[in-house]
Protein backbone atom coordinates (compact mmCIF):
# COMPACT_ATOMS: atom_id res chain seq x y z
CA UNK A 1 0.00 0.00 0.00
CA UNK A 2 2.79 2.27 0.56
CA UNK A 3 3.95 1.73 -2.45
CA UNK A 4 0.67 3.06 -4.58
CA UNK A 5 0.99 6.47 -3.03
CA UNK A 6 4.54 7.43 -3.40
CA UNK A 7 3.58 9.30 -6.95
CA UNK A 8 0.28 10.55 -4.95
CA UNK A 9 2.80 12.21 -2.17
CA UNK A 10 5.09 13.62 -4.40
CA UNK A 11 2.68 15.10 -6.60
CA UNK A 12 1.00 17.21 -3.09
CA UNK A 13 4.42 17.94 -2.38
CA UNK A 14 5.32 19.49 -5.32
CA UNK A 15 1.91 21.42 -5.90
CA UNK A 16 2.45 23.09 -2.16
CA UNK A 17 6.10 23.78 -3.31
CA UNK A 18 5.67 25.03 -6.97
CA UNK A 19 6.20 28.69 -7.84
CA UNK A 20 5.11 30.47 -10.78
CA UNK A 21 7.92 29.82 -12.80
CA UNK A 22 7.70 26.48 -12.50
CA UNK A 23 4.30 26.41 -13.59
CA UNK A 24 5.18 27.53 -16.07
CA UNK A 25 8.60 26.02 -17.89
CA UNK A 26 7.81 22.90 -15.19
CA UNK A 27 4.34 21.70 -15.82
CA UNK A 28 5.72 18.91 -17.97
CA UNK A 29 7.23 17.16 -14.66
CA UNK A 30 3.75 17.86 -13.09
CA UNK A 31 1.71 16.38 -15.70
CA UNK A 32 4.03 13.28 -14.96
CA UNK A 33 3.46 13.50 -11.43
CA UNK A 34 0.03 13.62 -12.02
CA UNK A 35 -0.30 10.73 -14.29
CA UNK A 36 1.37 8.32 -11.85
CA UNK A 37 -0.54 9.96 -8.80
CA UNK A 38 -3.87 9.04 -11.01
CA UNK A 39 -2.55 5.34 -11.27
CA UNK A 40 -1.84 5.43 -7.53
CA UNK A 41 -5.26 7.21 -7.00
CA UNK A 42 -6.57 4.76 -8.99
CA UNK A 43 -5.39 1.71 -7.57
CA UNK A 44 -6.02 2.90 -3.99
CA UNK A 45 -10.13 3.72 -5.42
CA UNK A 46 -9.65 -0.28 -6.30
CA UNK A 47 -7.79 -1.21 -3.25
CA UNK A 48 -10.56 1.12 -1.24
CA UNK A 49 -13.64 -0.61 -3.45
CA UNK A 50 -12.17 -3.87 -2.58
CA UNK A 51 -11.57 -2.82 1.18
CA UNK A 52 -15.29 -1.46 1.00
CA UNK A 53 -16.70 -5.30 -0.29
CA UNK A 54 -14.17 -7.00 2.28
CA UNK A 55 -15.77 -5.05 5.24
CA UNK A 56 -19.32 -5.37 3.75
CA UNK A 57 -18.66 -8.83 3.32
CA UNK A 58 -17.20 -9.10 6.82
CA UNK A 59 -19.65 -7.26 8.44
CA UNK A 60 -22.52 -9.29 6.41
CA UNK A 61 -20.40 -12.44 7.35
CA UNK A 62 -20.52 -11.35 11.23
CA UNK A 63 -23.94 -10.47 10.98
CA UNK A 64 -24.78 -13.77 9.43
CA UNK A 65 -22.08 -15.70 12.03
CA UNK A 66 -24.30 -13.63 14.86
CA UNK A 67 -27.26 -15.02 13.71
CA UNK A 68 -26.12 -18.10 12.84
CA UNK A 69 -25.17 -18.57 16.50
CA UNK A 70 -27.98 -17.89 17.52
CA UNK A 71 -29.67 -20.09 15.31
CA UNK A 72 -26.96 -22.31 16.59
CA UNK A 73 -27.58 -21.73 20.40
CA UNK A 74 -31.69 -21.86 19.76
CA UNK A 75 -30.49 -25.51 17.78
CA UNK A 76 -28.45 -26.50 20.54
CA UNK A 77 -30.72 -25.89 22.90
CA UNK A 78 -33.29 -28.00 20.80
CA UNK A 79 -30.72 -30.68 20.65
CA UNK A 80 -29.69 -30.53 24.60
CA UNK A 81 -33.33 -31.13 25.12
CA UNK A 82 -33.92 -33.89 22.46
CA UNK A 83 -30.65 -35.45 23.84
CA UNK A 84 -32.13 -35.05 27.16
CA UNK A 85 -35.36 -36.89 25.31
CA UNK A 86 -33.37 -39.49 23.84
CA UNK A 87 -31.07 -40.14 26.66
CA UNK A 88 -34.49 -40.45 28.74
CA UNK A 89 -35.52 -42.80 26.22
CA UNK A 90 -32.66 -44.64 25.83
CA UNK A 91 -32.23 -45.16 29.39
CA UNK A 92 -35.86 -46.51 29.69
CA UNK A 93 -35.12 -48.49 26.97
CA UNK A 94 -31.52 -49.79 28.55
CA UNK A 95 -34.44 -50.91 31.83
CA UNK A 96 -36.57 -52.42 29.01
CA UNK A 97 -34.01 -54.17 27.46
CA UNK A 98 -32.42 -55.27 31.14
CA UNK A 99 -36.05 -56.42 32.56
CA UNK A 100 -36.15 -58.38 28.74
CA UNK A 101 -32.79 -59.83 29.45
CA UNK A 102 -33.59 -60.80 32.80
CA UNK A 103 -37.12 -62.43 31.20
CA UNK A 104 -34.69 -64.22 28.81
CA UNK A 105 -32.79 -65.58 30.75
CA UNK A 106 -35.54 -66.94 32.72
CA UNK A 107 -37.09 -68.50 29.89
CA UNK A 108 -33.95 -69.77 28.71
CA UNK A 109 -34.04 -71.60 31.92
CA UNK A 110 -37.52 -72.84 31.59
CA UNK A 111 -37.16 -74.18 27.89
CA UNK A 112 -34.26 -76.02 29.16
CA UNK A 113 -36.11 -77.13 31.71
CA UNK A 114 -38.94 -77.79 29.70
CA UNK A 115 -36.44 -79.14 27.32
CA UNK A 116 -35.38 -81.45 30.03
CA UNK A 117 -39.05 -82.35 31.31
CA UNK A 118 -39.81 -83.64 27.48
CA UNK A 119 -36.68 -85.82 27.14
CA UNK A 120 -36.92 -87.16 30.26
CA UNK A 121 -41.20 -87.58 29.81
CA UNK A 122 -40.30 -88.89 25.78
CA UNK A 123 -37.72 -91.49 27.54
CA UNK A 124 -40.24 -92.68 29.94
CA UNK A 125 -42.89 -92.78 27.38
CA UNK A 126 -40.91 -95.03 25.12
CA UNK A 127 -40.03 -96.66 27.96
CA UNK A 128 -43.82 -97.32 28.86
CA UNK A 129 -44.69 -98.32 25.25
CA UNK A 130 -41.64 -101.01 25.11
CA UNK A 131 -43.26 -102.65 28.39
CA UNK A 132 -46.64 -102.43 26.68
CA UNK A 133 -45.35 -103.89 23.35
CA UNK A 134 -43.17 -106.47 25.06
CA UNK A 135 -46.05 -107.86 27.62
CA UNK A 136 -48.48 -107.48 24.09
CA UNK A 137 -46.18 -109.12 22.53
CA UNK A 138 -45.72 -111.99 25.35
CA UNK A 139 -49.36 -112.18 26.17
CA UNK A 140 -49.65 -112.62 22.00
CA UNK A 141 -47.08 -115.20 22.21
CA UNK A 142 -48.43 -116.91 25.56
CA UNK A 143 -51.97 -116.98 23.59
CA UNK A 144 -50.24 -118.70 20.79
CA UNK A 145 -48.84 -121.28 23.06
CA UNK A 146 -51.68 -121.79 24.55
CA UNK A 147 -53.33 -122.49 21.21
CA UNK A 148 -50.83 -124.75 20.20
CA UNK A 149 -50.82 -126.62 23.55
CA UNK A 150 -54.38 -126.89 23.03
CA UNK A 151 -54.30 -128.08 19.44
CA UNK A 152 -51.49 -130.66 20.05
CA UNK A 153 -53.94 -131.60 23.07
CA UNK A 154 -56.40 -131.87 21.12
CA UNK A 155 -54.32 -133.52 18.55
CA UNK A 156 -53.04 -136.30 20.98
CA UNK A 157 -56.57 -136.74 22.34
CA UNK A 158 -58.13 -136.96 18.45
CA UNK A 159 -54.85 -139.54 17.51
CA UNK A 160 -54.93 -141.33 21.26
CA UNK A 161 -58.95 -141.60 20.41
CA UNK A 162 -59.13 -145.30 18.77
CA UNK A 163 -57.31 -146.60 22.05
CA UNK A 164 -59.06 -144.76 24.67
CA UNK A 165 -62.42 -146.11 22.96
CA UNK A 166 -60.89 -149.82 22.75
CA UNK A 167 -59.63 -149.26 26.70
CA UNK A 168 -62.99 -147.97 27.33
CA UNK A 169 -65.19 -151.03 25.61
CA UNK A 170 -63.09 -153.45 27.26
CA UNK A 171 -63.31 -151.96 30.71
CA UNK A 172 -67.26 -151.78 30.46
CA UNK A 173 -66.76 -155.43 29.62
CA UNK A 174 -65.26 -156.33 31.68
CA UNK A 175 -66.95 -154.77 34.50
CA UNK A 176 -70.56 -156.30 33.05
CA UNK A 177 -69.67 -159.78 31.81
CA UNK A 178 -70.26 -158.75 28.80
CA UNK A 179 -67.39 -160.73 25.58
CA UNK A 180 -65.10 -158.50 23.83
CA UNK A 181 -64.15 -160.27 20.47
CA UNK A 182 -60.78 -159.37 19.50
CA UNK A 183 -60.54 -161.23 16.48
CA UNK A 184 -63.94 -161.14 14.23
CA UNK A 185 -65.65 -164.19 12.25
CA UNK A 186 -66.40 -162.19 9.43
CA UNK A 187 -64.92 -160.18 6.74
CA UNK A 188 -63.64 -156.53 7.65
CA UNK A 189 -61.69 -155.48 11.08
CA UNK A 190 -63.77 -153.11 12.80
CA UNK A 191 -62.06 -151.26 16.04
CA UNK A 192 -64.36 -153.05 18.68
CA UNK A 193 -66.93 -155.73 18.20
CA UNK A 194 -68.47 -157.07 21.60
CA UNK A 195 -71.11 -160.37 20.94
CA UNK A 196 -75.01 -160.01 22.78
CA UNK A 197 -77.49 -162.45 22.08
CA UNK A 198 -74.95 -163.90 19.66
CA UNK A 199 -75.39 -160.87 17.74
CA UNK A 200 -72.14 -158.74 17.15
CA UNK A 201 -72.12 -154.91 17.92
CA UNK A 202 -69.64 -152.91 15.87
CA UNK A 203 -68.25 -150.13 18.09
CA UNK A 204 -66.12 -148.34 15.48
CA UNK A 205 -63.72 -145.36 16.74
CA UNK A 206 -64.08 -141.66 14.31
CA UNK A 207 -62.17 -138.83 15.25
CA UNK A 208 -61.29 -136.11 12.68
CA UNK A 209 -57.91 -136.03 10.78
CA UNK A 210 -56.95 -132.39 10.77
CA UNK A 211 -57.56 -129.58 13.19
CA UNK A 212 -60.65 -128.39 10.56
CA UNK A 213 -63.83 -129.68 11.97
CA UNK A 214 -66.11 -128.28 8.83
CA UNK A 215 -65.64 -131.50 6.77
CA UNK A 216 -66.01 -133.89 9.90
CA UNK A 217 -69.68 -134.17 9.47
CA UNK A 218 -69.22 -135.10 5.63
CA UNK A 219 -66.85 -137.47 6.67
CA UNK A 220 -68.98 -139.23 9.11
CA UNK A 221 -71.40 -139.52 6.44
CA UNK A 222 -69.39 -140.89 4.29
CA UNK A 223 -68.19 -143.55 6.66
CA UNK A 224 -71.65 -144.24 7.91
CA UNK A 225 -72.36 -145.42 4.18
CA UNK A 226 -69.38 -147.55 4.16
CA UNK A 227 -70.74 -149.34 7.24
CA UNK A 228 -72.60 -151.41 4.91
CA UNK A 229 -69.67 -153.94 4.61
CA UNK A 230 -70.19 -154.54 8.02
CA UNK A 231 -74.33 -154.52 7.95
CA UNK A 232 -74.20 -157.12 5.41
CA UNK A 233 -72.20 -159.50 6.89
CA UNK A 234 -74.50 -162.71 9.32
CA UNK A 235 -75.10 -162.15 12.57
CA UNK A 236 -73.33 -158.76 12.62
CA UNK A 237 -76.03 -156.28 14.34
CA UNK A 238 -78.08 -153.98 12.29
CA UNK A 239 -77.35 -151.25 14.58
CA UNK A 240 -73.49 -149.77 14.28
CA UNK A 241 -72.15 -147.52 16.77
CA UNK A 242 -69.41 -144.95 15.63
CA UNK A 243 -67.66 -143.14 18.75
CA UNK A 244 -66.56 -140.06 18.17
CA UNK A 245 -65.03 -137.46 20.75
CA UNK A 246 -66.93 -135.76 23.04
CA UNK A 247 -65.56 -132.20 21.47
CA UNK A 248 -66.77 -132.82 18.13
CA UNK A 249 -70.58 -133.30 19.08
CA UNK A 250 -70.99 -129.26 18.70
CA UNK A 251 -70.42 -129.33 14.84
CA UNK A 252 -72.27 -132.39 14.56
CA UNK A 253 -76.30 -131.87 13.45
CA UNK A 254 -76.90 -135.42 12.84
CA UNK A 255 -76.61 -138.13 14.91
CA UNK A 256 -78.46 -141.24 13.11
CA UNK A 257 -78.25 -142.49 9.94
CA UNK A 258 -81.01 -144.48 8.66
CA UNK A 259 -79.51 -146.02 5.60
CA UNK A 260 -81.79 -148.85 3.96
CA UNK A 261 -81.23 -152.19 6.09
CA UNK A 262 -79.19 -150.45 9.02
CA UNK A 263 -78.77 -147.73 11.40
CA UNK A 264 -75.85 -145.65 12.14
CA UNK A 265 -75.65 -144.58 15.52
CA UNK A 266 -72.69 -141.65 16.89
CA UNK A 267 -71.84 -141.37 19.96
CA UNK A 268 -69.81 -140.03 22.72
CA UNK A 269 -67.01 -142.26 24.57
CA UNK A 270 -69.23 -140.96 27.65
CA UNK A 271 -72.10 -142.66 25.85
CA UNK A 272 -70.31 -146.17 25.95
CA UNK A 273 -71.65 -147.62 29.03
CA UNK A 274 -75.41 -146.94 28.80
CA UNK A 275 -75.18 -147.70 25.11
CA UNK A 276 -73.87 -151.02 25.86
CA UNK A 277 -76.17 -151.98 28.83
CA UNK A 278 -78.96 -150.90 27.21
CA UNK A 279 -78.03 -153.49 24.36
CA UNK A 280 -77.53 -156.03 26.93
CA UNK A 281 -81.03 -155.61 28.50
CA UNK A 282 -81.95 -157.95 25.86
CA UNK A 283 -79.89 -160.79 26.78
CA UNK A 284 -81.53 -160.88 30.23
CA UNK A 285 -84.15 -162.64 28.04
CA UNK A 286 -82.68 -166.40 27.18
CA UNK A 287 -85.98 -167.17 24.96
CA UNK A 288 -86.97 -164.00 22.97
CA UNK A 289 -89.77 -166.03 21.60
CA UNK A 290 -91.28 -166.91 25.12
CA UNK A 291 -92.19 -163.19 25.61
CA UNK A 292 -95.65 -161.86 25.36
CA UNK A 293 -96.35 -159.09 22.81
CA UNK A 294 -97.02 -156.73 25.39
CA UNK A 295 -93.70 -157.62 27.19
CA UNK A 296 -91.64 -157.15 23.89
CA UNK A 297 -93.63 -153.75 23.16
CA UNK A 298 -92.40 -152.49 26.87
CA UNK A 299 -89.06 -153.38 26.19
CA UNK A 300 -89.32 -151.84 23.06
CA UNK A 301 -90.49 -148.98 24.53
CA UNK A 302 -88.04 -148.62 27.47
CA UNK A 303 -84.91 -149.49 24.81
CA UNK A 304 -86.44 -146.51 22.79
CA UNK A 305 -86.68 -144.01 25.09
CA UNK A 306 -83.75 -144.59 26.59
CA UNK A 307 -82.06 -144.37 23.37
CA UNK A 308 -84.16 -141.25 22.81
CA UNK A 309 -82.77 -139.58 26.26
CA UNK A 310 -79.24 -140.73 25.57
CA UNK A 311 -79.14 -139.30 22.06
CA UNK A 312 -81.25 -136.03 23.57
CA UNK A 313 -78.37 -135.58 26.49
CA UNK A 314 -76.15 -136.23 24.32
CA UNK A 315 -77.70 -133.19 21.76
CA UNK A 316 -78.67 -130.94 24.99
CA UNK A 317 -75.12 -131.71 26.67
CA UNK A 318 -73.40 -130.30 23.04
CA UNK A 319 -76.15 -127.35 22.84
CA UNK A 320 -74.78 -125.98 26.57
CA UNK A 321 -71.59 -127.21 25.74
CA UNK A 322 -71.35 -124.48 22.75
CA UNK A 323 -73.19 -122.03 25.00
CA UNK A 324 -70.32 -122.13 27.63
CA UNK A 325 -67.85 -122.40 24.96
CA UNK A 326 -69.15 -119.11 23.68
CA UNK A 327 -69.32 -117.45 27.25
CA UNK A 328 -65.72 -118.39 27.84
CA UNK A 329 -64.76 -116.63 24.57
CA UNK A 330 -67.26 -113.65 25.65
CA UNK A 331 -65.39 -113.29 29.36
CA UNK A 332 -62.42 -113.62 27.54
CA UNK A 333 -62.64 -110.95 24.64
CA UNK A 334 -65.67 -108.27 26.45
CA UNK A 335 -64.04 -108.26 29.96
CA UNK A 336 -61.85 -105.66 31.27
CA UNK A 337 -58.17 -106.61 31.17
CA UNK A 338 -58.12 -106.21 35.29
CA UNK A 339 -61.35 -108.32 35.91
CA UNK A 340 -60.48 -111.10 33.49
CA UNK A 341 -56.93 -111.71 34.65
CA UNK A 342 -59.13 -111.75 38.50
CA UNK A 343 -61.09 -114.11 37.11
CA UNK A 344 -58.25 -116.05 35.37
CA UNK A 345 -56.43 -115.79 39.16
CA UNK A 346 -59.68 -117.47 40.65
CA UNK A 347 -60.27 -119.96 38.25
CA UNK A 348 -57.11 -121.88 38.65
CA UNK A 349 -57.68 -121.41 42.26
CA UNK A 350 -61.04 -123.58 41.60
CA UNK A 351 -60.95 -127.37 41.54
CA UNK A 352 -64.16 -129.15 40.60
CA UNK A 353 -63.95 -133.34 41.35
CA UNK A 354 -66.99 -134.95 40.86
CA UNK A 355 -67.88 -137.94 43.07
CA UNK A 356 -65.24 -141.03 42.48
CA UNK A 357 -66.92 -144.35 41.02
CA UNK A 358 -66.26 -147.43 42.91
CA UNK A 359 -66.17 -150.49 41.30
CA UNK A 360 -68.35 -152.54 43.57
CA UNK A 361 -70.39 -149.81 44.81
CA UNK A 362 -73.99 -149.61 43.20
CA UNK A 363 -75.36 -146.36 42.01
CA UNK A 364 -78.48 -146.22 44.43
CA UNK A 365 -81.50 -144.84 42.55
CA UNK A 366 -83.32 -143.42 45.74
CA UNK A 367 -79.68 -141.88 46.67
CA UNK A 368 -79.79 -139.70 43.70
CA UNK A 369 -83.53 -139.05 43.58
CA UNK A 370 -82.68 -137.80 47.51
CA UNK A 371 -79.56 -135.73 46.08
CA UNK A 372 -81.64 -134.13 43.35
CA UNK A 373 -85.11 -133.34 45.87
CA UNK A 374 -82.30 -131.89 48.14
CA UNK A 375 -80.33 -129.47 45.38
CA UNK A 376 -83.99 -128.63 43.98
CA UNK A 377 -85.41 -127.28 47.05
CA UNK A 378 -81.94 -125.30 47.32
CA UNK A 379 -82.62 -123.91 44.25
CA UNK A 380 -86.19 -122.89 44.88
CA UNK A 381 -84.75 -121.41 47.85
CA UNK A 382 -81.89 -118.99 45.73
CA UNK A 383 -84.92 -118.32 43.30
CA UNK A 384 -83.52 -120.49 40.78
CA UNK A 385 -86.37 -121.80 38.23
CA UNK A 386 -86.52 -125.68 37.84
CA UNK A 387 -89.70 -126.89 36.54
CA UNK A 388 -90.47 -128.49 33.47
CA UNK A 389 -88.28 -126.73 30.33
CA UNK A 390 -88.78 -130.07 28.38
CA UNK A 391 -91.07 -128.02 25.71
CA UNK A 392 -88.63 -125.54 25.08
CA UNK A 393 -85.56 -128.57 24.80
CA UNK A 394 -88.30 -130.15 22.58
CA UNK A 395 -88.46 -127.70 20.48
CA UNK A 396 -84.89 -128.57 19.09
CA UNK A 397 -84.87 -130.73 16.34
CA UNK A 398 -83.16 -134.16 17.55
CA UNK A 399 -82.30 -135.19 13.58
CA UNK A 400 -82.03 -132.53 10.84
CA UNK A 401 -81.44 -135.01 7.88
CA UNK A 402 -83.96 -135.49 5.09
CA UNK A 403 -85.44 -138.86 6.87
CA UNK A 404 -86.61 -137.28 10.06
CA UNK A 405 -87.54 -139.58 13.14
């Protein structure tokens, strides 16, 4: 700056100085003077114009920095109290998020727990459903065994049959005087042949072959038309007895076969002993031929209804027999589990033994006429019906084939 008004200096200097003369022969130098004081006056307008703008500017840019501070301050002031807000906020949230953590953690600890509860409650489960399936499984497999044991019983009894029937026809023989032929005079070799009135009675033994029971009537009917060979043969009686066993009577519906010139009877190995001494009745009579008609029409008459009751016990005993059988199955399969395997637990407790027969003891007839007056009035007593039912027994058909007696 000092610089750009040297020239302005000199030129005052030398207008306070200058005398007439020099104004004269010396206006040349001031006309120079004043050319370079108008460049310094020049540049010092600029240099003024631009101090002018810079103080404008500065004073503008205070002005604007005065209120920008106090836009400032009024902003801070907004912030300190939204900071104040947030930091309010944030420390409610910092409780939230501490009360959450602590709630976490908490239900961390249940679900473990829970976690825990369902292993252990899954490992007793399976547990609980291996003892179910194995005792299933055993009670299945007991079952089984028990079927098996019963079919190879069944089998042994069905296979042992012929020789419990021959033990049994010799024994009632024996006890009665009554000849077993071992070895017959005719043609054929039935399983038991015993001679009455020199007659011979053909006692043959039937049992089925398999453990089916559905073609065991066909095959009895078959056999009871082979019979013939024995029918046909002199002095063989008209009248053949097959024996079956006692558990085959339920799928039996016929139980004579009246087949031109001779009967076939079936029977139970029970049956054996009041078949037979009903047969031998007749040889209580030496001389058939000395009777009176009337006398042969009684015994006629007795020998037919007591064939009629045996072969009617025999139907009625295989009617209740089926009846319990289905009961058992009932108890067995509508029962609870608890009160059947009570039941079960009683039953083998139970032993039933009916009265021993002694060989040379007689069966008194007033004895069990006493017994039965005695267990009727017992019933009557308990309530227990026991009159006549004979209608209603009646009304089951003894014979179901086409030839009905």
């Amino acid at each position: 700056m000092e610089n750009n008004t040297d020239n302005l200096r000199s030129l005052f200097d030398k207008l306070k100085t200058i005398n007439f003369w020099q104004r004269l022969f010396g206006w040349k130098q001031v006309k120079s003077l004043l050319i370079d004081a108008y460049g310094d006056l020049q540049r010092l307008l600029a240099a003024y114009s631009t101090l002018k703008e810079t103080v404008a500017h500065e004073a503008t840019e205070n002005r604007i920095s005065k209120e920008g501070n106090a836009v400032l301050t009024n902003r801070n002031a907004e912030l300190q109290a939204e900071l104040a807000t947030i930091r309010q906020k944030i420390s409610g949230l910092e409780e939230q998020l501490k009360i959450a953590s602590t709630k976490n953690t908490e239900l961390v600890k249940e679900e473990e727990f829970r976690r825990k509860e369902h292993s252990n409650a899954l490992a007793s489960l399976q547990s609980i459903q291996k003892e179910i399936s194995d005792e299933r499984q055993k009670e299945i497999s007991q079952k089984t065994n028990e079927e098996i044991e019963k079919l190879r019983k069944q089998k042994d009894t069905w296979s042992n049959h012929q020789l419990q029937v021959q033990l049994a026809i010799k024994t009632i023989c024996n006890n009665h005087t009554i000849e077993y032929v071992d070895k017959v005079p005719f043609r054929g070799e039935p399983d038991n042949t015993i001679k009455i009135c020199d007659e011979y009675v053909v006692f043959d033994a039937k049992s089925p072959a398999g453990e089916d029971l559905n073609n065991f009537p066909a095959y009895i009917k078959d056999q009871a038309e082979r019979a013939k060979k024995y029918a046909r043969q002199d002095a063989v009686k008209t009248d053949i007895f097959f024996v079956v066993p006692s558990n085959t009577l339920e799928v039996l519906s016929t139980f004579v076969y009246r087949i031109s010139d001779y009967n076939v009877y079936i029977i139970s190995t029970a049956s054996l002993e009041p078949v037979i001494l009903s047969l031998k009745k007749i040889e209580e009579y030496e001389f058939a031929e000395q009777l009176s008609p009337e006398e042969r029409e009684n015994i006629c008459r007795i020998l037919g209804k007591f064939a009629h009751l045996s072969k009617r016990r025999i139907q009625v005993d295989s009617f209740f027999a089926k009846q319990f059988i289905e009961l058992a199955y009932k108890s067995e399969n509508d029962l609870p589990t608890e009160i059947h395997d009570k039941m079960i637990a009683f039953e083998r407790a139970e032993k039933l033994n009916p009265p021993t027969e002694k060989r040379a003891k007689e069966i008194n007839l007033k004895e069990l006429e006493k017994e039965t007056n005695k267990l009727s009035t017992d019933a009557n007593a308990k309530g227990i019906y026991l009159g006549d039912i004979s209608a209603e027994l009646n009304g089951l058909p003894l014979y179901t084939s086409d030839n009905k007696e």
